[in-house]
PDB file of N, CA and C in Angstrom:
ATOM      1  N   UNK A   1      23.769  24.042 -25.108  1.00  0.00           N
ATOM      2  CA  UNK A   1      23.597  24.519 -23.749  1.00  0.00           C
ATOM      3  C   UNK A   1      23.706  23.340 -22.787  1.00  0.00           C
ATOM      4  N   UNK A   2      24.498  23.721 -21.712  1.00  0.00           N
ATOM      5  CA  UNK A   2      24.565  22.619 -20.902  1.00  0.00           C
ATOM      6  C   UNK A   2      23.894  23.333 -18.998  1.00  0.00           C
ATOM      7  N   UNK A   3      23.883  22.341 -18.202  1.00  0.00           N
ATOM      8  CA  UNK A   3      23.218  22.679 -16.949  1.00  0.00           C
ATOM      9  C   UNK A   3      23.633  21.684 -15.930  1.00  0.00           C
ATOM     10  N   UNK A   4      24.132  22.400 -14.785  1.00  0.00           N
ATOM     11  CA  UNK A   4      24.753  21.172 -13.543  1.00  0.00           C
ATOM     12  C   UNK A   4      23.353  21.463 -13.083  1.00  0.00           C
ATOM     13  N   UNK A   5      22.602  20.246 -12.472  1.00  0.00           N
ATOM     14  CA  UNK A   5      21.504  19.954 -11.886  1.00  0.00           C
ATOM     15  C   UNK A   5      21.782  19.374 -10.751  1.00  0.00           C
ATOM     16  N   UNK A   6      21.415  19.399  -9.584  1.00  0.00           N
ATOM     17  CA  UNK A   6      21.233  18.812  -8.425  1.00  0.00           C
ATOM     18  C   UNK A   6      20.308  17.666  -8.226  1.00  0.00           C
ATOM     19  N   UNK A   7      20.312  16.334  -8.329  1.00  0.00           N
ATOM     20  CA  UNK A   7      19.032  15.200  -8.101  1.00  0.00           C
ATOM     21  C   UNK A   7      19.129  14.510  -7.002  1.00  0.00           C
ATOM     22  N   UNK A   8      18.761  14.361  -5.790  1.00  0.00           N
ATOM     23  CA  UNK A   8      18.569  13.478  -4.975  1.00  0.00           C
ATOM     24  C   UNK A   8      20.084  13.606  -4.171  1.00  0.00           C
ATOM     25  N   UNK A   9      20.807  14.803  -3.546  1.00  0.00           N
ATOM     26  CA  UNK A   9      21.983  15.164  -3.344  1.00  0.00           C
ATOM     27  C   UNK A   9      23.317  14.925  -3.941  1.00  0.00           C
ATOM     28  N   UNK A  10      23.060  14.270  -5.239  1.00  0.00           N
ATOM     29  CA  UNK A  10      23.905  14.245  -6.015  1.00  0.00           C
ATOM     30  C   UNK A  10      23.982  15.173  -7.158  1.00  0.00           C
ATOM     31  N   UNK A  11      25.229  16.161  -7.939  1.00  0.00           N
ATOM     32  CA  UNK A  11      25.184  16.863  -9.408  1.00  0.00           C
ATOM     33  C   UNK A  11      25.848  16.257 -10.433  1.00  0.00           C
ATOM     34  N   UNK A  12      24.969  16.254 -11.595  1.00  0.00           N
ATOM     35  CA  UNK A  12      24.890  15.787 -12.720  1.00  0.00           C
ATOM     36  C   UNK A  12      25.258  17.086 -13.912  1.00  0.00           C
ATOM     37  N   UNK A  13      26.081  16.518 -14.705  1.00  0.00           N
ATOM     38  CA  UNK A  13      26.348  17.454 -15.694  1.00  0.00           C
ATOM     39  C   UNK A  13      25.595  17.114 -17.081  1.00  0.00           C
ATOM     40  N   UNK A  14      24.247  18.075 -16.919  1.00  0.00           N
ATOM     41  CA  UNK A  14      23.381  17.464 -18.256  1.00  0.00           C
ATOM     42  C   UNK A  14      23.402  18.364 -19.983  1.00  0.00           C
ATOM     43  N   UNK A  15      22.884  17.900 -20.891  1.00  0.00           N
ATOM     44  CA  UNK A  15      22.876  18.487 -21.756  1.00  0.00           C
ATOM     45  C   UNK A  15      21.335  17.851 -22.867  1.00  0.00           C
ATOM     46  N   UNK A  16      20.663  18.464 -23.522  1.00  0.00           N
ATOM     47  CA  UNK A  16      19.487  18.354 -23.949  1.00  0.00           C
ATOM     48  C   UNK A  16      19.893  16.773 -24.866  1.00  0.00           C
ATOM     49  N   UNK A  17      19.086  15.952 -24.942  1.00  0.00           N
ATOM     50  CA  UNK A  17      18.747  14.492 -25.526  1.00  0.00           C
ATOM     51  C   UNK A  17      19.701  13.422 -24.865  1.00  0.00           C
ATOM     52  N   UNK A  18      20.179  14.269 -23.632  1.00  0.00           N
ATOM     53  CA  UNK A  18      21.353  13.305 -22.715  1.00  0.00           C
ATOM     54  C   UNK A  18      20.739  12.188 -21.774  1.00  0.00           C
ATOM     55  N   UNK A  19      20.924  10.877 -21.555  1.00  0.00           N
ATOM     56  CA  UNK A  19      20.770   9.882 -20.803  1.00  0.00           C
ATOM     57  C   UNK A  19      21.031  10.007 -19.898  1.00  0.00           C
ATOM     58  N   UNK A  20      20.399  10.116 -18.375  1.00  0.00           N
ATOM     59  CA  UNK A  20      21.405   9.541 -17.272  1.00  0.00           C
ATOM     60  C   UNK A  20      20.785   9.309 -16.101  1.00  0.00           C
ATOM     61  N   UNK A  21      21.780   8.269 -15.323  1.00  0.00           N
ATOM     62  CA  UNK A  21      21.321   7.257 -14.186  1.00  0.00           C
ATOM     63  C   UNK A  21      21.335   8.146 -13.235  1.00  0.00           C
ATOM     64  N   UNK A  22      19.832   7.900 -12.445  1.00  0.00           N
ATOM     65  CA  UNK A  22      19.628   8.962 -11.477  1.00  0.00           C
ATOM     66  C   UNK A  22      19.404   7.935 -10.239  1.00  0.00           C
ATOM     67  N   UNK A  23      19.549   8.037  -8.807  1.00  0.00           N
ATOM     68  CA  UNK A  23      19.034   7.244  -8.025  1.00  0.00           C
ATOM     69  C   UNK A  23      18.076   7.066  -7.977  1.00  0.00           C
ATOM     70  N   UNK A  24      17.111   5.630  -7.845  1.00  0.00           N
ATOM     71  CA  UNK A  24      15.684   5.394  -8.093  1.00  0.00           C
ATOM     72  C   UNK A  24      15.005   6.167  -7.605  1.00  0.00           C
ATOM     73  N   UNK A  25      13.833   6.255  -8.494  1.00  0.00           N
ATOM     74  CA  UNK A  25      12.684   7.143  -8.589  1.00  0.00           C
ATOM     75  C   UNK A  25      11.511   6.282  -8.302  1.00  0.00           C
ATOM     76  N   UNK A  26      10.164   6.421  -7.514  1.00  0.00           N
ATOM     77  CA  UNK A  26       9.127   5.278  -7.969  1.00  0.00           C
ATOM     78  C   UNK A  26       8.165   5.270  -8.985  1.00  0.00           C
ATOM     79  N   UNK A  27       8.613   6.841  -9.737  1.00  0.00           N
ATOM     80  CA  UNK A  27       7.328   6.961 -10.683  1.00  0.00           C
ATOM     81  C   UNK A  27       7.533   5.830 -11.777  1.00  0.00           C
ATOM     82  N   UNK A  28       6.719   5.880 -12.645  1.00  0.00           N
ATOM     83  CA  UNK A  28       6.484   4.702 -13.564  1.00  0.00           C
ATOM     84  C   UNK A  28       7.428   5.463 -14.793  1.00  0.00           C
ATOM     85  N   UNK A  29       7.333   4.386 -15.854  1.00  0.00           N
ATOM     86  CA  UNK A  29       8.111   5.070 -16.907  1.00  0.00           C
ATOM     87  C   UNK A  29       7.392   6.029 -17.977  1.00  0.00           C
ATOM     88  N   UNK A  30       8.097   6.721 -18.692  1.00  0.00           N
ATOM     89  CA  UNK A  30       7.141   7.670 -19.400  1.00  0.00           C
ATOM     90  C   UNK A  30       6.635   9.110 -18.658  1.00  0.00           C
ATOM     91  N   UNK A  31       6.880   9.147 -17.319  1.00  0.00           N
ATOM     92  CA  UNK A  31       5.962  10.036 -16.736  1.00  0.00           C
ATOM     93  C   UNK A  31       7.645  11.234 -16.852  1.00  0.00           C
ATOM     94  N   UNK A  32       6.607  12.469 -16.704  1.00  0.00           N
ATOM     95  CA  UNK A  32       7.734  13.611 -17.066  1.00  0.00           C
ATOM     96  C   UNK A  32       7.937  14.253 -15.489  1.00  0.00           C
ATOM     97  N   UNK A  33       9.743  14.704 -15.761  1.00  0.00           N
ATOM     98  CA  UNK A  33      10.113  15.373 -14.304  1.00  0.00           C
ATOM     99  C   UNK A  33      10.654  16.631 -14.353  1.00  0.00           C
ATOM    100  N   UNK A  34      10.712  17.530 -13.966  1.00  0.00           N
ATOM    101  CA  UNK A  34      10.734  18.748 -13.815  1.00  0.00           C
ATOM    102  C   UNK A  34      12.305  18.883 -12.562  1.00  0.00           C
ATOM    103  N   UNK A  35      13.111  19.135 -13.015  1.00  0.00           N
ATOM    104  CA  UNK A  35      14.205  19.214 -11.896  1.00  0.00           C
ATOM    105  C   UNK A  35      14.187  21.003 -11.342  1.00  0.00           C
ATOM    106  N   UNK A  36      14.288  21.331 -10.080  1.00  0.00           N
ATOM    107  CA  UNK A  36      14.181  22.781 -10.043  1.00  0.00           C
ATOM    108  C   UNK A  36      15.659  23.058  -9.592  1.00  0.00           C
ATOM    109  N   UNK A  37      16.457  22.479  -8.872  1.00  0.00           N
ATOM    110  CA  UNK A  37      17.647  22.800  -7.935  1.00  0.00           C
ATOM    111  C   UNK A  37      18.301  22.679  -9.889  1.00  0.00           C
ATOM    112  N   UNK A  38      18.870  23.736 -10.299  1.00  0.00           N
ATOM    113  CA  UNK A  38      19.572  23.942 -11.600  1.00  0.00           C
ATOM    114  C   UNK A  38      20.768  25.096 -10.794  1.00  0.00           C
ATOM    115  N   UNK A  39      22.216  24.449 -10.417  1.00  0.00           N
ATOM    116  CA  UNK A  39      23.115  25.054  -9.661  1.00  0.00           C
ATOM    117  C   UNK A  39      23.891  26.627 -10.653  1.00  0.00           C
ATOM    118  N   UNK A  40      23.892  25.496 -12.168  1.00  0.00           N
ATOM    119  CA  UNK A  40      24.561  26.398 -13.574  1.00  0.00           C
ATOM    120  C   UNK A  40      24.349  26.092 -14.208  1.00  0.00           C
ATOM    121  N   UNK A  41      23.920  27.311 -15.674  1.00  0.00           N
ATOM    122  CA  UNK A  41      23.869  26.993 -16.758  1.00  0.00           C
ATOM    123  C   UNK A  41      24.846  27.634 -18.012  1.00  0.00           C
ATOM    124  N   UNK A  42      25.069  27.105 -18.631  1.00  0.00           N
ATOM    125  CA  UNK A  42      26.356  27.481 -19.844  1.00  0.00           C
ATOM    126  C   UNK A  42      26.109  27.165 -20.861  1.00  0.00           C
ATOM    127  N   UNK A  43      26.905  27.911 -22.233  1.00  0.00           N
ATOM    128  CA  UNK A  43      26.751  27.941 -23.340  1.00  0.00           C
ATOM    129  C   UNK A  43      28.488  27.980 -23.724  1.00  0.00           C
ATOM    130  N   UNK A  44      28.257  28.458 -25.007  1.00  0.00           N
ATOM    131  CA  UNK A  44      30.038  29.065 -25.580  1.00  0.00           C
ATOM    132  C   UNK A  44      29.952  30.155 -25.341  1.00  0.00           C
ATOM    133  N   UNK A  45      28.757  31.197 -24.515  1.00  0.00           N
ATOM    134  CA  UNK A  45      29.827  32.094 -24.562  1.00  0.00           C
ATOM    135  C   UNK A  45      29.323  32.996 -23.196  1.00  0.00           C
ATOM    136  N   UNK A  46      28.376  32.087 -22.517  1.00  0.00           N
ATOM    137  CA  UNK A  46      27.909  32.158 -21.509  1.00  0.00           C
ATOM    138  C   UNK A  46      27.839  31.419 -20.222  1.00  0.00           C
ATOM    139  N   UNK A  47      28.020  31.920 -19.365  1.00  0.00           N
ATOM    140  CA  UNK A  47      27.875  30.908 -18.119  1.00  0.00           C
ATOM    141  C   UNK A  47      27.088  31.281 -16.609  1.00  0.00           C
ATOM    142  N   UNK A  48      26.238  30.945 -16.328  1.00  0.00           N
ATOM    143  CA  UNK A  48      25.421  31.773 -15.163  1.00  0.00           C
ATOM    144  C   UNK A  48      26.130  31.022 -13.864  1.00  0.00           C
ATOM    145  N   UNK A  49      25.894  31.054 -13.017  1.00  0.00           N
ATOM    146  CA  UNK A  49      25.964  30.352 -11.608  1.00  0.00           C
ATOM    147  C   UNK A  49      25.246  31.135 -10.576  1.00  0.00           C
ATOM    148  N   UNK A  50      24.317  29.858  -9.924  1.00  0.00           N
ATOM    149  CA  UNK A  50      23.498  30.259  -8.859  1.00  0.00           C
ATOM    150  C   UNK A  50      24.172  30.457  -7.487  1.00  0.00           C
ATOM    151  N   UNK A  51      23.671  30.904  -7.183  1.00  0.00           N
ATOM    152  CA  UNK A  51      23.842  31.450  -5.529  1.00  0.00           C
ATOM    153  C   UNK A  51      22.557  31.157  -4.296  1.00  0.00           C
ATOM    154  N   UNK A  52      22.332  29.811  -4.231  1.00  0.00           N
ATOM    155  CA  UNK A  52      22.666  28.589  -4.719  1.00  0.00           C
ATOM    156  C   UNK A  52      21.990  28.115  -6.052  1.00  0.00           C
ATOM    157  N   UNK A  53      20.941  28.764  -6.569  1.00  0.00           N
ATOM    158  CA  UNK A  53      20.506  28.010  -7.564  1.00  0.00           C
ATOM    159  C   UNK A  53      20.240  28.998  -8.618  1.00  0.00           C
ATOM    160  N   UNK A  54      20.311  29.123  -9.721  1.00  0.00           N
ATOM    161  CA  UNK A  54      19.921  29.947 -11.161  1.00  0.00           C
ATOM    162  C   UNK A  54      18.253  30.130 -10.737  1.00  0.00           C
ATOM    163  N   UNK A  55      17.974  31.558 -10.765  1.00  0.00           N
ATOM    164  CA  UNK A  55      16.187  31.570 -10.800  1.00  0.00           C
ATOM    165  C   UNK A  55      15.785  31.249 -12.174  1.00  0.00           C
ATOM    166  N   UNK A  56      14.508  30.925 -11.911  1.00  0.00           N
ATOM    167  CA  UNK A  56      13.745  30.282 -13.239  1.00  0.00           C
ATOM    168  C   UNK A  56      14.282  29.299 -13.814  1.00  0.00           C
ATOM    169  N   UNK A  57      15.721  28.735 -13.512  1.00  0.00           N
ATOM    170  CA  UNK A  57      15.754  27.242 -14.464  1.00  0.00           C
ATOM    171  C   UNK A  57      15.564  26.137 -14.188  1.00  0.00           C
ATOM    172  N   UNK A  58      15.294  25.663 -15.261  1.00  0.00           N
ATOM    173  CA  UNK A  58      14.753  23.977 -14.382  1.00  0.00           C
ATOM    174  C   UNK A  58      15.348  23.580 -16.387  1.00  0.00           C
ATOM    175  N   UNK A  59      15.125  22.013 -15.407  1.00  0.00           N
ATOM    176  CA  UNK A  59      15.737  20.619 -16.590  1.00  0.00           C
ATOM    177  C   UNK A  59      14.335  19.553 -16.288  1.00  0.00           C
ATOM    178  N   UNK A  60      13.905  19.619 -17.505  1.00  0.00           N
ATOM    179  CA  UNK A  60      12.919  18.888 -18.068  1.00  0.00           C
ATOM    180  C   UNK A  60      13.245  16.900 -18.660  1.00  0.00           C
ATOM    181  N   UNK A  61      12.689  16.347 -18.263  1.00  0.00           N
ATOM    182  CA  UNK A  61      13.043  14.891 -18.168  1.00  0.00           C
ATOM    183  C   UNK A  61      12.138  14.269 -18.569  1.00  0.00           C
ATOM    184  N   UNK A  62      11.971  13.133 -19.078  1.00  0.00           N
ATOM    185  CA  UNK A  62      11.297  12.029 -19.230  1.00  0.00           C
ATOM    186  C   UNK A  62      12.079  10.499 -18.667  1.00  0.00           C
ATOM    187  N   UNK A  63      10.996   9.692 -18.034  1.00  0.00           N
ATOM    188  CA  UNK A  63      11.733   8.537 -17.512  1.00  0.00           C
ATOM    189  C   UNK A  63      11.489   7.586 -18.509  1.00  0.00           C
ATOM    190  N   UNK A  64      12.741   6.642 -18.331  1.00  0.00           N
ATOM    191  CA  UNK A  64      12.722   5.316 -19.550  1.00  0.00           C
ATOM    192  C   UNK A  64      12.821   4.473 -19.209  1.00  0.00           C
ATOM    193  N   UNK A  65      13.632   3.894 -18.338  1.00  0.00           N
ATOM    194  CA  UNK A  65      13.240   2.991 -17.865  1.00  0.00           C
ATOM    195  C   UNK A  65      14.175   2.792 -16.065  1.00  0.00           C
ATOM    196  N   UNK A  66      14.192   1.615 -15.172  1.00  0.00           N
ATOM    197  CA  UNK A  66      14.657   1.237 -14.140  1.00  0.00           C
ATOM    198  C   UNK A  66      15.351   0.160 -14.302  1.00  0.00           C
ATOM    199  N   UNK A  67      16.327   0.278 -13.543  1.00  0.00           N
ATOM    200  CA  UNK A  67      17.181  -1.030 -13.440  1.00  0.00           C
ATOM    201  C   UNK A  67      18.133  -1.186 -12.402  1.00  0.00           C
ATOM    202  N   UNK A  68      19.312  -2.260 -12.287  1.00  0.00           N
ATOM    203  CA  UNK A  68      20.260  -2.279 -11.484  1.00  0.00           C
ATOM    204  C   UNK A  68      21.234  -1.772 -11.989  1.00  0.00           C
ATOM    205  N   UNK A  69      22.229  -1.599 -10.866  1.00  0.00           N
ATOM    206  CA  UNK A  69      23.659  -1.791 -11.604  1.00  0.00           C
ATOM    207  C   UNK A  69      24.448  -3.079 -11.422  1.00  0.00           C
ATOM    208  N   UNK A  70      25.742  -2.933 -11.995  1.00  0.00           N
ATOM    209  CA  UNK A  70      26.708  -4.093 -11.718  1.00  0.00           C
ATOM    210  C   UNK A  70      26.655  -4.355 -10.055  1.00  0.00           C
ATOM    211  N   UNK A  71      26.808  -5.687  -9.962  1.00  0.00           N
ATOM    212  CA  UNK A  71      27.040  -5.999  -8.606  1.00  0.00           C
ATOM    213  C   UNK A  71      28.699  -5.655  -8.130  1.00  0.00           C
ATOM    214  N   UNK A  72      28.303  -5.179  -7.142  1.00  0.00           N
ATOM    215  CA  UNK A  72      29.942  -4.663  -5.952  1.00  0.00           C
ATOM    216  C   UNK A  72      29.803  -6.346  -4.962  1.00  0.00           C
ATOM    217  N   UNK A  73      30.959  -6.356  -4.786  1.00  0.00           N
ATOM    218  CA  UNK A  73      31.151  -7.644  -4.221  1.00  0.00           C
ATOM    219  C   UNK A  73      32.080  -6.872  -3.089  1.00  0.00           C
ATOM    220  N   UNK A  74      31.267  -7.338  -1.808  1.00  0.00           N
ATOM    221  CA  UNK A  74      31.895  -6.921  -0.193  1.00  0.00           C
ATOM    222  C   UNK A  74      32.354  -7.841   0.247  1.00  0.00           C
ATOM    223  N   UNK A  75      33.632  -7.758   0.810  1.00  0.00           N
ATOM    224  CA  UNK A  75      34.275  -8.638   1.734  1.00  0.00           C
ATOM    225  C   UNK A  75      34.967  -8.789   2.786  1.00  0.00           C
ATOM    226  N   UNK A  76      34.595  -9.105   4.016  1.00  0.00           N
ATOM    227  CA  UNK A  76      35.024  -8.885   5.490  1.00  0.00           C
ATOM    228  C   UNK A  76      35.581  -9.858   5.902  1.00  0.00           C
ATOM    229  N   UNK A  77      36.950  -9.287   6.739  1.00  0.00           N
ATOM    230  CA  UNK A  77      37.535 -11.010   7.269  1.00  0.00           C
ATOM    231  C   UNK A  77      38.134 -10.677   8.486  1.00  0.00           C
ATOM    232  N   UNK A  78      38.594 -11.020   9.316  1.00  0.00           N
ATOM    233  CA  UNK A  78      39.781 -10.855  10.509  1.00  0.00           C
ATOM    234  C   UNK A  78      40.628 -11.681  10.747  1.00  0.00           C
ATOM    235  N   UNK A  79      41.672 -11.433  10.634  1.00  0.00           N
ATOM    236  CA  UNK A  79      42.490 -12.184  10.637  1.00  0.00           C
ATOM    237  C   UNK A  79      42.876 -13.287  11.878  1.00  0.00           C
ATOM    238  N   UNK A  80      43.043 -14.626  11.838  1.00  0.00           N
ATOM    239  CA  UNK A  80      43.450 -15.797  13.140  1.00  0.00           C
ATOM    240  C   UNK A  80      42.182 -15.640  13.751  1.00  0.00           C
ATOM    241  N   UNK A  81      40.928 -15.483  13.142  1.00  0.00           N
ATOM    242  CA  UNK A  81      39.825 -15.265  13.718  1.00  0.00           C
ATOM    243  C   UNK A  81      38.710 -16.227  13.052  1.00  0.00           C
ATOM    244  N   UNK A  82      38.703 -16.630  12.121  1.00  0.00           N
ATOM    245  CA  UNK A  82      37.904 -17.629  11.287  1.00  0.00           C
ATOM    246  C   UNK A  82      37.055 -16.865  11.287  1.00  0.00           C
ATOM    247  N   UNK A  83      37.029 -15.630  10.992  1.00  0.00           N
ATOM    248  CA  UNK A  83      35.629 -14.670  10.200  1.00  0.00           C
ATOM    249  C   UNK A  83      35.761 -14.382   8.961  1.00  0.00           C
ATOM    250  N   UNK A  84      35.118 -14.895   8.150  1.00  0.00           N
ATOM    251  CA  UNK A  84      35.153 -14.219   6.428  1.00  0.00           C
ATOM    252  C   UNK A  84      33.469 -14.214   6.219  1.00  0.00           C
ATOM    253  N   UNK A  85      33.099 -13.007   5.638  1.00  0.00           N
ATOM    254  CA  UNK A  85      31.928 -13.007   5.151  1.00  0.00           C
ATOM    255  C   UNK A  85      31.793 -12.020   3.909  1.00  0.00           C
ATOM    256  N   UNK A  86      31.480 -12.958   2.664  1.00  0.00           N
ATOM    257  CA  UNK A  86      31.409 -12.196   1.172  1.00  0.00           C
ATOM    258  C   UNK A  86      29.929 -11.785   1.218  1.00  0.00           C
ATOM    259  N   UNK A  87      29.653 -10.614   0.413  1.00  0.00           N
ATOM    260  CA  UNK A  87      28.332  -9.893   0.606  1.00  0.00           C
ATOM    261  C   UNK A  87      28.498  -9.155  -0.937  1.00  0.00           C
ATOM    262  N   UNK A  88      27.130  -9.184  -1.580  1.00  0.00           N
ATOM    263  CA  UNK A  88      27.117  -8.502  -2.806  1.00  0.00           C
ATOM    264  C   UNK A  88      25.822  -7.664  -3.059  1.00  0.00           C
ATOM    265  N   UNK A  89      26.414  -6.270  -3.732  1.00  0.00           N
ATOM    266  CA  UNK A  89      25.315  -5.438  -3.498  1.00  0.00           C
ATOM    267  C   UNK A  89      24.795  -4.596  -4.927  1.00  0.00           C
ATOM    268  N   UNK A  90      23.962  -4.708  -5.147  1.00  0.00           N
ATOM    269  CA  UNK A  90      23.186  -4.072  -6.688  1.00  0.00           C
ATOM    270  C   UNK A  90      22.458  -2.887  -6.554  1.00  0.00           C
ATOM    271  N   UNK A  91      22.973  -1.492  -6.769  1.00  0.00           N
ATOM    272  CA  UNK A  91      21.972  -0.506  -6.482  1.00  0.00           C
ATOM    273  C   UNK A  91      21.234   0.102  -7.412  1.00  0.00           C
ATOM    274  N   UNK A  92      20.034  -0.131  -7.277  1.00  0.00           N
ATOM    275  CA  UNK A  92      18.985   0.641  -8.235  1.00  0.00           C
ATOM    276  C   UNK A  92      19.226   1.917  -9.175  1.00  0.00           C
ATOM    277  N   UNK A  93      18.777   2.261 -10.082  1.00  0.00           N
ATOM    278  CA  UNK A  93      19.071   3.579 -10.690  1.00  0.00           C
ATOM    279  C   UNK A  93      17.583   3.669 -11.937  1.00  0.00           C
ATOM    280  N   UNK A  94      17.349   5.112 -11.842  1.00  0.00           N
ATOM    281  CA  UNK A  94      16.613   5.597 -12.643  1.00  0.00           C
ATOM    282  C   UNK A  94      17.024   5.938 -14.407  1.00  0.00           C
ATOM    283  N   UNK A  95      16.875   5.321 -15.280  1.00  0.00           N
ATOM    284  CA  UNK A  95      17.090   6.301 -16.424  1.00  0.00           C
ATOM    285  C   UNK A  95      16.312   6.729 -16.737  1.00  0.00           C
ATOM    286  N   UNK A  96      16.655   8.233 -17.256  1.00  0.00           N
ATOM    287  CA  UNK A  96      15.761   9.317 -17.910  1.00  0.00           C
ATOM    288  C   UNK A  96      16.367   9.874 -18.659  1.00  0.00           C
ATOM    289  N   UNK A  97      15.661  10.796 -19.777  1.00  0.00           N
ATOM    290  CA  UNK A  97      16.214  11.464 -20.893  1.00  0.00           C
ATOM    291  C   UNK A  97      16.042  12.678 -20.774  1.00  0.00           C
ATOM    292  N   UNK A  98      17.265  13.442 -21.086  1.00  0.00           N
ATOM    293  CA  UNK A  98      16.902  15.626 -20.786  1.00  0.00           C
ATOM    294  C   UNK A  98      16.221  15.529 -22.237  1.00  0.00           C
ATOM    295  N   UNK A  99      14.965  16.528 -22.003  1.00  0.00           N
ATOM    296  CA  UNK A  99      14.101  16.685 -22.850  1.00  0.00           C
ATOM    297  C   UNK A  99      14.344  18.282 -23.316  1.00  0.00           C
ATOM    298  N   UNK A 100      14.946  18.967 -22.271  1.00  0.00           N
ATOM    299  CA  UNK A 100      15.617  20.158 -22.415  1.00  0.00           C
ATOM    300  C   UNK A 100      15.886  20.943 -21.322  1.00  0.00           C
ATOM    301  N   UNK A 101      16.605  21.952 -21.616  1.00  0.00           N
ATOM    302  CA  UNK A 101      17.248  23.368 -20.104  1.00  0.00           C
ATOM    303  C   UNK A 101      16.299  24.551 -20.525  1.00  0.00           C
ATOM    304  N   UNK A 102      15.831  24.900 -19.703  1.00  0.00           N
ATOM    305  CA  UNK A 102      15.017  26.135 -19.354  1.00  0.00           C
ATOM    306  C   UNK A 102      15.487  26.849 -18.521  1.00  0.00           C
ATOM    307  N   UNK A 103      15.531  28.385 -19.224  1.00  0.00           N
ATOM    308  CA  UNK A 103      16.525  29.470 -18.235  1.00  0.00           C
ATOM    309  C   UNK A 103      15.076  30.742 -18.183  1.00  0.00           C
TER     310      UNK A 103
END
């Protein structure tokens, strides 16, 4: 069974013992999350879709840990202008584990 979830205005395509980077969270690690915005859920031989959201489903989580990502490297210049300015940016992300889909 799989489930598009909605987190933090972004959708994620999850599936039960699946990993994935969510935009930071501040809870601590270990603590459990309850997702309610569940857009669809599917199987092989089933497929629901909300209008906007599936009633009663939710995606069950556990957090593991926090971290960065790769650094993006920004760079601004103008030309016959002697402006260059390099800028580098690391954005936070949550991992958590689907613990399971509830319909």
């Amino acid at each position: 069974m799989y489930a598009v979830v909605e987190i933090a205005g972004r959708q994620y395509k999850v599936v039960a013992n699946d990993r994935v980077n969510i935009p930071l969270n501040g809870e601590q690690p270990g603590t459990k999350l309850t997702f309610e915005r569940v857009l669809l859920v599917g199987d092989d031989k089933k497929v629901t879709v909300g209008s906007p959201t599936v009633k009663g489903a939710r995606v069950q989580a556990t957090i593991l840990e926090h971290g960065r990502e790769d650094k993006i490297i920004v760079f601004k210049k103008k030309k016959r202008k002697g402006y260059r300015v390099t800028r580098g940016h690391r954005q936070g992300y949550t991992r958590v584990e689907i613990n399971g889909i509830v319909v």
